[in-house]
PDB file of N, CA and C in Angstrom:
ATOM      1  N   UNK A   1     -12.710  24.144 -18.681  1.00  0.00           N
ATOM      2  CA  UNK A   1     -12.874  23.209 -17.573  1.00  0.00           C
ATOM      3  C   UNK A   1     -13.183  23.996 -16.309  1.00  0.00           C
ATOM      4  N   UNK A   2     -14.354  23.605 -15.618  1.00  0.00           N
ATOM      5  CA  UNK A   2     -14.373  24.077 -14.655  1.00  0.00           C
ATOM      6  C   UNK A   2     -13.412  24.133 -13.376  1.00  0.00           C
ATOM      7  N   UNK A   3     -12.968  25.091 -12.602  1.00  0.00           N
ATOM      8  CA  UNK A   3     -12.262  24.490 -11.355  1.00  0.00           C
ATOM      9  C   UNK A   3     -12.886  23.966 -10.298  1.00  0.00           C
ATOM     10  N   UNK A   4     -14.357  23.425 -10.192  1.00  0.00           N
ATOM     11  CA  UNK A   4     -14.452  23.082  -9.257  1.00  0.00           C
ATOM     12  C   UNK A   4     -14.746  21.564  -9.646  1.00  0.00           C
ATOM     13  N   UNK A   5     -14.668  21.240 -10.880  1.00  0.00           N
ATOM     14  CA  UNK A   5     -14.343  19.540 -11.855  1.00  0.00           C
ATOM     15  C   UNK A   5     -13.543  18.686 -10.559  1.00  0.00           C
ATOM     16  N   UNK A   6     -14.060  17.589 -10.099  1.00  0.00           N
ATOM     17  CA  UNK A   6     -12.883  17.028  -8.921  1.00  0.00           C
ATOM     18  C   UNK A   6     -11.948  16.387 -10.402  1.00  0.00           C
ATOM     19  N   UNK A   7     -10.716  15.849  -9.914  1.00  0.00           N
ATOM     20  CA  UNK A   7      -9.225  15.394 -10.687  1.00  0.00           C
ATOM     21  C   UNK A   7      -9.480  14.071 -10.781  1.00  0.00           C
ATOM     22  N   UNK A   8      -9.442  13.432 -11.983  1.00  0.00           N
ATOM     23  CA  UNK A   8      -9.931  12.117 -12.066  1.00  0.00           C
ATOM     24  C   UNK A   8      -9.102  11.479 -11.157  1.00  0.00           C
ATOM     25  N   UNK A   9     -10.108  10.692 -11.101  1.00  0.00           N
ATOM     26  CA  UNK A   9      -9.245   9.388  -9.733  1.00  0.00           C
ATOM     27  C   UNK A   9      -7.845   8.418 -10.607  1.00  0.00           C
ATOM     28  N   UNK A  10      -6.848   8.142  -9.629  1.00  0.00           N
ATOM     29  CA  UNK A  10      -6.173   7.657 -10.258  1.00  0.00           C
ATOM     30  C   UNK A  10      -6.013   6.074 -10.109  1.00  0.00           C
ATOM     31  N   UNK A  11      -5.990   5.165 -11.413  1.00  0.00           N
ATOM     32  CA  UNK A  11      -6.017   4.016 -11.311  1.00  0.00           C
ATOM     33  C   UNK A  11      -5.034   3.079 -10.211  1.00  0.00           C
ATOM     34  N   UNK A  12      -3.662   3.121 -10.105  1.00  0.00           N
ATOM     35  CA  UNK A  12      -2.975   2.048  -9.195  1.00  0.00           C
ATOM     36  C   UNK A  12      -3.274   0.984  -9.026  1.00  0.00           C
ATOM     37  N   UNK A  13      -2.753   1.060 -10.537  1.00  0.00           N
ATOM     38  CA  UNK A  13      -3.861  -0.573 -11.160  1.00  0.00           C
ATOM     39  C   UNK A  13      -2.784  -1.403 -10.504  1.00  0.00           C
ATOM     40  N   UNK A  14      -1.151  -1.051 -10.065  1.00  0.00           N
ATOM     41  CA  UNK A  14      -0.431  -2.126  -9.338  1.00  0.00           C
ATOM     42  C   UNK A  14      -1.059  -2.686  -7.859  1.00  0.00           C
ATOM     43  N   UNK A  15      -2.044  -2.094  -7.415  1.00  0.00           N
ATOM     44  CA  UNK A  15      -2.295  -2.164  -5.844  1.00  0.00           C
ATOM     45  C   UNK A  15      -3.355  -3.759  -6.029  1.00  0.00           C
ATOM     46  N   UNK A  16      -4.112  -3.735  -7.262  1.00  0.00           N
ATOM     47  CA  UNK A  16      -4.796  -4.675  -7.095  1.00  0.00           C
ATOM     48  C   UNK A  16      -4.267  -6.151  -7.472  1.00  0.00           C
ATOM     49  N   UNK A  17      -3.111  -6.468  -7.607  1.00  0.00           N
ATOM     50  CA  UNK A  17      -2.365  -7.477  -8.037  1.00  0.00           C
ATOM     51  C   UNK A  17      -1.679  -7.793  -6.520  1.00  0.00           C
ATOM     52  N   UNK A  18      -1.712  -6.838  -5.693  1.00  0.00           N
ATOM     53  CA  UNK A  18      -1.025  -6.821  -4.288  1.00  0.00           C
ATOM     54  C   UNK A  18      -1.731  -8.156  -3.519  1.00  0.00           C
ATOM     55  N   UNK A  19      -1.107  -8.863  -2.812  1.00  0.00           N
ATOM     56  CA  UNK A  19      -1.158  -9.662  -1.193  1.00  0.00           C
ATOM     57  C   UNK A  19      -1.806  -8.693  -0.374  1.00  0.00           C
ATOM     58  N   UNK A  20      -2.591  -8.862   0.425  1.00  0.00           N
ATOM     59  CA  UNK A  20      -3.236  -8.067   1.737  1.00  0.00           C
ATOM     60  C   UNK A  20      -1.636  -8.057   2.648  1.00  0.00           C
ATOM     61  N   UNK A  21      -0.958  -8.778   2.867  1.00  0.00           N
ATOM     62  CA  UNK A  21       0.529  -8.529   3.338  1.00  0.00           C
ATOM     63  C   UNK A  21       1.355  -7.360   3.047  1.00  0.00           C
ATOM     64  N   UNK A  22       1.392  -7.584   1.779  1.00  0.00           N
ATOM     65  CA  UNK A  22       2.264  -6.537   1.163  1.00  0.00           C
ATOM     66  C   UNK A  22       1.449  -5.046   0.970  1.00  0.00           C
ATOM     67  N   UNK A  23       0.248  -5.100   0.487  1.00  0.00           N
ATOM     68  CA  UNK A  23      -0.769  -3.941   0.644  1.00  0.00           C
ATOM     69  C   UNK A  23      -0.608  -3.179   2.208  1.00  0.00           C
ATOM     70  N   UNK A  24      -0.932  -4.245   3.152  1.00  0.00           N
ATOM     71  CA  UNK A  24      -0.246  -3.287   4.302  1.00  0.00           C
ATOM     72  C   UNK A  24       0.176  -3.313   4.666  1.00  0.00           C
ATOM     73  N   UNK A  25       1.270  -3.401   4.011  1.00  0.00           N
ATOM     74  CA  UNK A  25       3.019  -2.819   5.080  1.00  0.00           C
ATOM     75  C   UNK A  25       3.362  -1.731   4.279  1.00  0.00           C
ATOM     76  N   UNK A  26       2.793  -1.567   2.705  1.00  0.00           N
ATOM     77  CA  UNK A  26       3.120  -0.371   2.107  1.00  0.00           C
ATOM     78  C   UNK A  26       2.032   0.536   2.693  1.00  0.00           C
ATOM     79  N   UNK A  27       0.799   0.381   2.836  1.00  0.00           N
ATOM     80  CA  UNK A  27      -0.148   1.253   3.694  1.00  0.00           C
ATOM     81  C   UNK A  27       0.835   2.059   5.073  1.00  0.00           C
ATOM     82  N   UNK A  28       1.020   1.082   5.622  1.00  0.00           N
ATOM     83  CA  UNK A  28       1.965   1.470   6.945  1.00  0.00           C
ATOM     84  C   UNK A  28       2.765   2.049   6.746  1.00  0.00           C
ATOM     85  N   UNK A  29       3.535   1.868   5.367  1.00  0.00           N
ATOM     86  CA  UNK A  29       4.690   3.135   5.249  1.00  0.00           C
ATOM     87  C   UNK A  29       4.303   4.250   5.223  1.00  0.00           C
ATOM     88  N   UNK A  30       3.403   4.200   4.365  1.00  0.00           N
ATOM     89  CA  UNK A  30       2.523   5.326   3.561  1.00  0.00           C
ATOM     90  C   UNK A  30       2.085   6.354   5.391  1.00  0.00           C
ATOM     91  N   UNK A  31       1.980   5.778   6.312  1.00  0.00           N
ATOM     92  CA  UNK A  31       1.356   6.490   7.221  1.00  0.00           C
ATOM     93  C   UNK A  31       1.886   6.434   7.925  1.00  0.00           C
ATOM     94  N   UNK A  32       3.443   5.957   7.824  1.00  0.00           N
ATOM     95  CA  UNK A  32       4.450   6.293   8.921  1.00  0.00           C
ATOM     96  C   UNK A  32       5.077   7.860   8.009  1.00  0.00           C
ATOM     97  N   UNK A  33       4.996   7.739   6.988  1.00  0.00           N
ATOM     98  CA  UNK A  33       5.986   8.744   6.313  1.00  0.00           C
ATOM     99  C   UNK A  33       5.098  10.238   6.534  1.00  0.00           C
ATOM    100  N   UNK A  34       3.587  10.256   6.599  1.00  0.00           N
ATOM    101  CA  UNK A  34       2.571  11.506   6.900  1.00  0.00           C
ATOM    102  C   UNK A  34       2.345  12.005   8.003  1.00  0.00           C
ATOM    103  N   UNK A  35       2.809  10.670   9.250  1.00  0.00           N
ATOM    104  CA  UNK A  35       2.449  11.247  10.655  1.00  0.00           C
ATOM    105  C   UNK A  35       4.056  11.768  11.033  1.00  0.00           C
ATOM    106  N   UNK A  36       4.955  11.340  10.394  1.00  0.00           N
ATOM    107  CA  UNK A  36       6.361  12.281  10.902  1.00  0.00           C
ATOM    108  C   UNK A  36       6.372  13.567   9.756  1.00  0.00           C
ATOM    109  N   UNK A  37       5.679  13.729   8.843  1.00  0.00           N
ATOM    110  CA  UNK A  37       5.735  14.902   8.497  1.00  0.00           C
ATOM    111  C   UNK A  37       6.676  15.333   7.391  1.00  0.00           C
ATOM    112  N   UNK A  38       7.678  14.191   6.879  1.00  0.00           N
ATOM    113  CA  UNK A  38       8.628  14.770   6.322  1.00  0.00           C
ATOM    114  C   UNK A  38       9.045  14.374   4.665  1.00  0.00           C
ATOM    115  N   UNK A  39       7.661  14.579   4.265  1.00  0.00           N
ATOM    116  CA  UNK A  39       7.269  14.648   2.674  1.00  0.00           C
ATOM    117  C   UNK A  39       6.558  16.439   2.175  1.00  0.00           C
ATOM    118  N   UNK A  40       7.196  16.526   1.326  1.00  0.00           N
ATOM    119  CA  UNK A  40       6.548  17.926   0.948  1.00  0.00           C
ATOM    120  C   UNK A  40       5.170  17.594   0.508  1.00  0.00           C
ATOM    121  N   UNK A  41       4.032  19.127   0.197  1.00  0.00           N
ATOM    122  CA  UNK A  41       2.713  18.662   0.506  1.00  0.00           C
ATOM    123  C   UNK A  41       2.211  18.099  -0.827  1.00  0.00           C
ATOM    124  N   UNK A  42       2.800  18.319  -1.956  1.00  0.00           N
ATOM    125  CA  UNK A  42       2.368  18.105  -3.086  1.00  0.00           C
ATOM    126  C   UNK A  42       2.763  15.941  -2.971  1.00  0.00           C
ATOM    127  N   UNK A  43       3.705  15.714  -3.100  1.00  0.00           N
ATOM    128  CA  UNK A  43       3.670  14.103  -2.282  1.00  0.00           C
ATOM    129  C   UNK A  43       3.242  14.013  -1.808  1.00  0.00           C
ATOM    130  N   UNK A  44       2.485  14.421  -0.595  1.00  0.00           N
ATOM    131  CA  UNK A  44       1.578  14.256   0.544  1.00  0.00           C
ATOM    132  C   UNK A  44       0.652  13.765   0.159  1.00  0.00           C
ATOM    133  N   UNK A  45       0.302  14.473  -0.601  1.00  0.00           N
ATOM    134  CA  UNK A  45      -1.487  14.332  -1.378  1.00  0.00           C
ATOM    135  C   UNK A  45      -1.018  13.259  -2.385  1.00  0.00           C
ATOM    136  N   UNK A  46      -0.382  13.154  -2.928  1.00  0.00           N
ATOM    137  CA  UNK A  46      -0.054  11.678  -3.953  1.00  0.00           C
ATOM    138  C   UNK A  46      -0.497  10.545  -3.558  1.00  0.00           C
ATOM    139  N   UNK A  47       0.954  10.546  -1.680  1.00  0.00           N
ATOM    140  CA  UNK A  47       0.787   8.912  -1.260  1.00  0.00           C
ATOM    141  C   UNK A  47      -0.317   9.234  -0.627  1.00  0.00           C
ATOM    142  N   UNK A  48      -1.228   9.980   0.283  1.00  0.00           N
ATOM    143  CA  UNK A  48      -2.682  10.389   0.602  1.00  0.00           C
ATOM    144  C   UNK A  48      -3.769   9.234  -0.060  1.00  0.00           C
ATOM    145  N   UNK A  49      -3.694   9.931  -1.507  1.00  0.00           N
ATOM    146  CA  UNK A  49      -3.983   9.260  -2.243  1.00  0.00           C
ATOM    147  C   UNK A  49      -4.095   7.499  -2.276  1.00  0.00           C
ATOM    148  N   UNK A  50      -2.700   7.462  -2.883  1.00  0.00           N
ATOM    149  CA  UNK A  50      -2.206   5.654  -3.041  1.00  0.00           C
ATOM    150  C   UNK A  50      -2.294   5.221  -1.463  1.00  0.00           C
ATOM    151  N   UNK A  51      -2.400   5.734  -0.838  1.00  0.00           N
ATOM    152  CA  UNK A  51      -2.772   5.148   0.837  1.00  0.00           C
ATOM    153  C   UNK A  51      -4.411   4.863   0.592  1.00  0.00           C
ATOM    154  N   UNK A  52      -5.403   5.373   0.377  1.00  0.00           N
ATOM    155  CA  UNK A  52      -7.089   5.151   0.171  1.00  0.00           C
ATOM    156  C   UNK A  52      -6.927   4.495  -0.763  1.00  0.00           C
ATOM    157  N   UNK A  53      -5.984   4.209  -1.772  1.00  0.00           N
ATOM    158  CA  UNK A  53      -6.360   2.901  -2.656  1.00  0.00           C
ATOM    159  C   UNK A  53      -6.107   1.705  -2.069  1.00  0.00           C
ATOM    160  N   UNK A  54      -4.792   1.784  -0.793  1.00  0.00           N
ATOM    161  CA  UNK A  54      -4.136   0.380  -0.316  1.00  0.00           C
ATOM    162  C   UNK A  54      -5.594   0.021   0.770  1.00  0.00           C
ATOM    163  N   UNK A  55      -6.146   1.122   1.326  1.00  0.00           N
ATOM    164  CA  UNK A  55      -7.232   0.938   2.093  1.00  0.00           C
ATOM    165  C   UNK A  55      -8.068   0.001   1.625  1.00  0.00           C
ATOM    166  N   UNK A  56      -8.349   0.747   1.200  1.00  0.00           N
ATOM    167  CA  UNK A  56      -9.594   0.006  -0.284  1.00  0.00           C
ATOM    168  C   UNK A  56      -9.553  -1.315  -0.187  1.00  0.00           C
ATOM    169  N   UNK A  57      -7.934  -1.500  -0.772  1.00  0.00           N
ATOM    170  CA  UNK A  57      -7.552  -2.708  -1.715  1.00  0.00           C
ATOM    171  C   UNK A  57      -7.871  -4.115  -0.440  1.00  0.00           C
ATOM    172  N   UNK A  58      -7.362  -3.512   0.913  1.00  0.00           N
ATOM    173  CA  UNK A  58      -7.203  -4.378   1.691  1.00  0.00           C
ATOM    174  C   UNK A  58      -8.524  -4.396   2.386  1.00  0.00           C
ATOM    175  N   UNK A  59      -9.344  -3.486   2.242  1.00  0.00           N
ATOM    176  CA  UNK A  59     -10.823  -4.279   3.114  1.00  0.00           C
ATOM    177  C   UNK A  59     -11.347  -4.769   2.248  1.00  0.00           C
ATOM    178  N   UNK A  60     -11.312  -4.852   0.463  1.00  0.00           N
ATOM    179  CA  UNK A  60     -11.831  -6.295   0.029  1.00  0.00           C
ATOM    180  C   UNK A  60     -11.347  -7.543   0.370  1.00  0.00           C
ATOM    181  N   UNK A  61     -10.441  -7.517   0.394  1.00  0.00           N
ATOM    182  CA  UNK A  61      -9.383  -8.406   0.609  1.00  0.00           C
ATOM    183  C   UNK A  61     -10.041  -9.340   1.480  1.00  0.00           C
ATOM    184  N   UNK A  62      -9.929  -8.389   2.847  1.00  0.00           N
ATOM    185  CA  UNK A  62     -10.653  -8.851   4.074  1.00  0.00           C
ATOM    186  C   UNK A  62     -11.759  -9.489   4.114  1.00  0.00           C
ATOM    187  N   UNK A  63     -12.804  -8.546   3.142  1.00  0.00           N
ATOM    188  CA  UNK A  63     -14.451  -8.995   2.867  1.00  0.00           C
ATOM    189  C   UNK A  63     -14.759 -10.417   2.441  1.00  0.00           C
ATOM    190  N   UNK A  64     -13.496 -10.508   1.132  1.00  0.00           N
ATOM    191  CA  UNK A  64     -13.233 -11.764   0.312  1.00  0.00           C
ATOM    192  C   UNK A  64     -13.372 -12.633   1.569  1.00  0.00           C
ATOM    193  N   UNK A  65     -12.112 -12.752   2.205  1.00  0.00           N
ATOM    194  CA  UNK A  65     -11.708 -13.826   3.292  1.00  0.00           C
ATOM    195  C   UNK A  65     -12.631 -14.268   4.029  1.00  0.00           C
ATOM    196  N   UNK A  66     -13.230 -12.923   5.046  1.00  0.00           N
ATOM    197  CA  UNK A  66     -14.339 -13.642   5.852  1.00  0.00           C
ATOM    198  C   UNK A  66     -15.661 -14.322   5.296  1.00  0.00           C
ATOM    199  N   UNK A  67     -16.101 -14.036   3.688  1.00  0.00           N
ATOM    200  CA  UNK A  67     -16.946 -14.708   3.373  1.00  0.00           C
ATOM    201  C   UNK A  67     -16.664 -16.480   3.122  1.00  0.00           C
ATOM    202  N   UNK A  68     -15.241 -16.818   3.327  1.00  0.00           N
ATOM    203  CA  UNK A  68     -14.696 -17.948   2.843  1.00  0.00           C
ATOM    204  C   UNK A  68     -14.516 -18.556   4.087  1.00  0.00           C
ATOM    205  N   UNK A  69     -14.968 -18.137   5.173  1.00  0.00           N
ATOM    206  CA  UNK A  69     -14.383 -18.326   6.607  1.00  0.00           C
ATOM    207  C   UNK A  69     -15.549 -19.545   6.946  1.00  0.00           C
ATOM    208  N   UNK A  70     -15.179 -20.436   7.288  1.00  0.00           N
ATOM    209  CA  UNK A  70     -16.214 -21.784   7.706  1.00  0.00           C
ATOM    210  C   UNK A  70     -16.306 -22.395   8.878  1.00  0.00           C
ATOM    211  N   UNK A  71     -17.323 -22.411  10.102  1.00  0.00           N
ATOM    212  CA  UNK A  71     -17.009 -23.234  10.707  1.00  0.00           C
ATOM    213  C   UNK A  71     -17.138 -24.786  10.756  1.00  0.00           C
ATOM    214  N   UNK A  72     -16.645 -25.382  11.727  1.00  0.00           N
ATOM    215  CA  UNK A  72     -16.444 -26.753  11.841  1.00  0.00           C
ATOM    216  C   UNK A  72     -17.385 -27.175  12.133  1.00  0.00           C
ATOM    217  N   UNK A  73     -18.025 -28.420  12.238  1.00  0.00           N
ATOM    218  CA  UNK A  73     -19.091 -28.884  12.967  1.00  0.00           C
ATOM    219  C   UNK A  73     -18.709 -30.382  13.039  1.00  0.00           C
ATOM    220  N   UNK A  74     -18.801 -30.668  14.839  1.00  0.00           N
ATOM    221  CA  UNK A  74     -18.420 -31.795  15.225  1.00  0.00           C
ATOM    222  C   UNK A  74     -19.581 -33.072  15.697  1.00  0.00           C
ATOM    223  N   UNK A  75     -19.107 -33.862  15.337  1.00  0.00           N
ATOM    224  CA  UNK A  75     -20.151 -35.292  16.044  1.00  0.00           C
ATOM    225  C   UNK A  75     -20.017 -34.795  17.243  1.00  0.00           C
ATOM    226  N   UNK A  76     -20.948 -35.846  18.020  1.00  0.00           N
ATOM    227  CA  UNK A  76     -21.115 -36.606  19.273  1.00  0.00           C
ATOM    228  C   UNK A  76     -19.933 -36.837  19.873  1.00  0.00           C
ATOM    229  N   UNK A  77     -19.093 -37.484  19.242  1.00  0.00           N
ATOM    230  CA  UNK A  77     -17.775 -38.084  19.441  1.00  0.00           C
ATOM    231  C   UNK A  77     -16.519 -36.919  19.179  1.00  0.00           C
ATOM    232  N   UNK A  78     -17.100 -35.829  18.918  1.00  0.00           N
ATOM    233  CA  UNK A  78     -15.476 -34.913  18.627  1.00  0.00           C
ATOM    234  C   UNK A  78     -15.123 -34.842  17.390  1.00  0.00           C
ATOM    235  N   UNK A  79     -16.032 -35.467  16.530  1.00  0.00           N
ATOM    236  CA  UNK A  79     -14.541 -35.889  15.240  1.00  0.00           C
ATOM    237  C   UNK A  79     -15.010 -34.639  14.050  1.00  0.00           C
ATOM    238  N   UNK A  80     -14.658 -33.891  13.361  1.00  0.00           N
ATOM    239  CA  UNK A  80     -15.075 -32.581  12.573  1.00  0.00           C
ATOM    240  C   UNK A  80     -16.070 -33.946  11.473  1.00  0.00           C
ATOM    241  N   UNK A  81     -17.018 -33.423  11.398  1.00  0.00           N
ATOM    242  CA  UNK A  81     -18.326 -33.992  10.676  1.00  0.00           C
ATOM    243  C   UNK A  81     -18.334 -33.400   9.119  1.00  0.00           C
ATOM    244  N   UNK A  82     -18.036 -31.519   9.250  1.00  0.00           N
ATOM    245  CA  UNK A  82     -18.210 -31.095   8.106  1.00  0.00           C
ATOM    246  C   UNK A  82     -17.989 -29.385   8.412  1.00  0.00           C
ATOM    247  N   UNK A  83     -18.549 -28.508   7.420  1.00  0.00           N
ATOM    248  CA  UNK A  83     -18.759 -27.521   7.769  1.00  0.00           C
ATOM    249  C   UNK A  83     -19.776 -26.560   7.450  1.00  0.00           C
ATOM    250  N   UNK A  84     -19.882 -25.573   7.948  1.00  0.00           N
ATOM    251  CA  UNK A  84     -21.174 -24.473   8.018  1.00  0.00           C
ATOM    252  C   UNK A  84     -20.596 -23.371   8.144  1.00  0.00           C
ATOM    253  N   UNK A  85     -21.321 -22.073   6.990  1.00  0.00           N
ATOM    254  CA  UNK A  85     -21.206 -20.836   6.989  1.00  0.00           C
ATOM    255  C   UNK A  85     -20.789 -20.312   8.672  1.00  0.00           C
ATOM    256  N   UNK A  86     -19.923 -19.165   8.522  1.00  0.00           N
ATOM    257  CA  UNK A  86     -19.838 -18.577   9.779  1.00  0.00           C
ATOM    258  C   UNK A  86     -21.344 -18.222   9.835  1.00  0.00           C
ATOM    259  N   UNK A  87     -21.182 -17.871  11.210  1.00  0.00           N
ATOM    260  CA  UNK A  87     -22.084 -17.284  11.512  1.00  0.00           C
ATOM    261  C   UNK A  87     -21.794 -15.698  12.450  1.00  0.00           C
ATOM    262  N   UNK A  88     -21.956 -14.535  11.893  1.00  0.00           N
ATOM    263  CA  UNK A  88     -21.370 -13.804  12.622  1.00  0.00           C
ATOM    264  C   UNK A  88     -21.944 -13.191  13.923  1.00  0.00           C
ATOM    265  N   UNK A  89     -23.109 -13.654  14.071  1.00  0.00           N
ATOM    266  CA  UNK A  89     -24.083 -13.365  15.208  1.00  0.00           C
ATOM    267  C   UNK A  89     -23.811 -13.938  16.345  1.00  0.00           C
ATOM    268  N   UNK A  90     -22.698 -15.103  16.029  1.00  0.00           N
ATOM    269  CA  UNK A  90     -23.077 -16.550  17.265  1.00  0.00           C
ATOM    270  C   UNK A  90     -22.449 -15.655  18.181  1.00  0.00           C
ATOM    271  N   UNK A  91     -22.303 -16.585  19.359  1.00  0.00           N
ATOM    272  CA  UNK A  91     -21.438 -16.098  20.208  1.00  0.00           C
ATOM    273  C   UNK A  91     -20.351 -17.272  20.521  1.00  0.00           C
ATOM    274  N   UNK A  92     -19.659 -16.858  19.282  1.00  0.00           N
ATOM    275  CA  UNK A  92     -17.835 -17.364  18.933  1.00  0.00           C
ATOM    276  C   UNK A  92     -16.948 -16.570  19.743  1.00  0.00           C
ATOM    277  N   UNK A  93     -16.115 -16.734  20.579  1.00  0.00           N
ATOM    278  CA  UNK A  93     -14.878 -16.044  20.651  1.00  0.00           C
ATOM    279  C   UNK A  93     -13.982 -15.169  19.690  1.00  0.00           C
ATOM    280  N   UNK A  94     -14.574 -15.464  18.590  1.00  0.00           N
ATOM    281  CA  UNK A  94     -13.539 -14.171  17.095  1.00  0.00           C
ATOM    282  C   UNK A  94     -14.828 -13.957  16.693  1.00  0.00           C
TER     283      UNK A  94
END
């Protein structure tokens, strides 16, 4: 085997069963526990690791959502009529 072979990636096949909730608050641990420093380096590189999977996990997540994101569209009168694709160009307030 060569040493310069990268280390197969590791599955954390639990991350994809995760809530975007729960994905990041364990993310957040994960990067509260690296910026105080007080994991040895071989863990480091583990949760390193399982931290770019929670990444991952949670900007699909995200991607999912905003494609599901709809706006409203109102009559004359105010009353919600129906709805229409976002639009991310408009000029919406979000």
């Amino acid at each position: 085997m060569n040493s310069t072979t990268p280390a197969p990636a590791k599955s954390f096949s639990d991350i994809r069963e995760m809530t975007f909730e729960r994905a990041l608050k364990e993310l957040e641990a994960i990067v509260g526990k690296l910026e105080r420093g007080d994991v040895e380096l071989e863990e480091s590189i583990e949760i390193y690791e399982r931290g770019e999977a929670l990444r991952d996990h949670c900007d699909r997540l995200l991607k999912a959502a905003e494609a599901k994101v709809e706006k409203l569209t109102l009559g004359a009168d105010g009353t919600p009529t129906g709805t229409t694709p976002l639009d991310k160009d408009s000029d919406a307030p979000f």
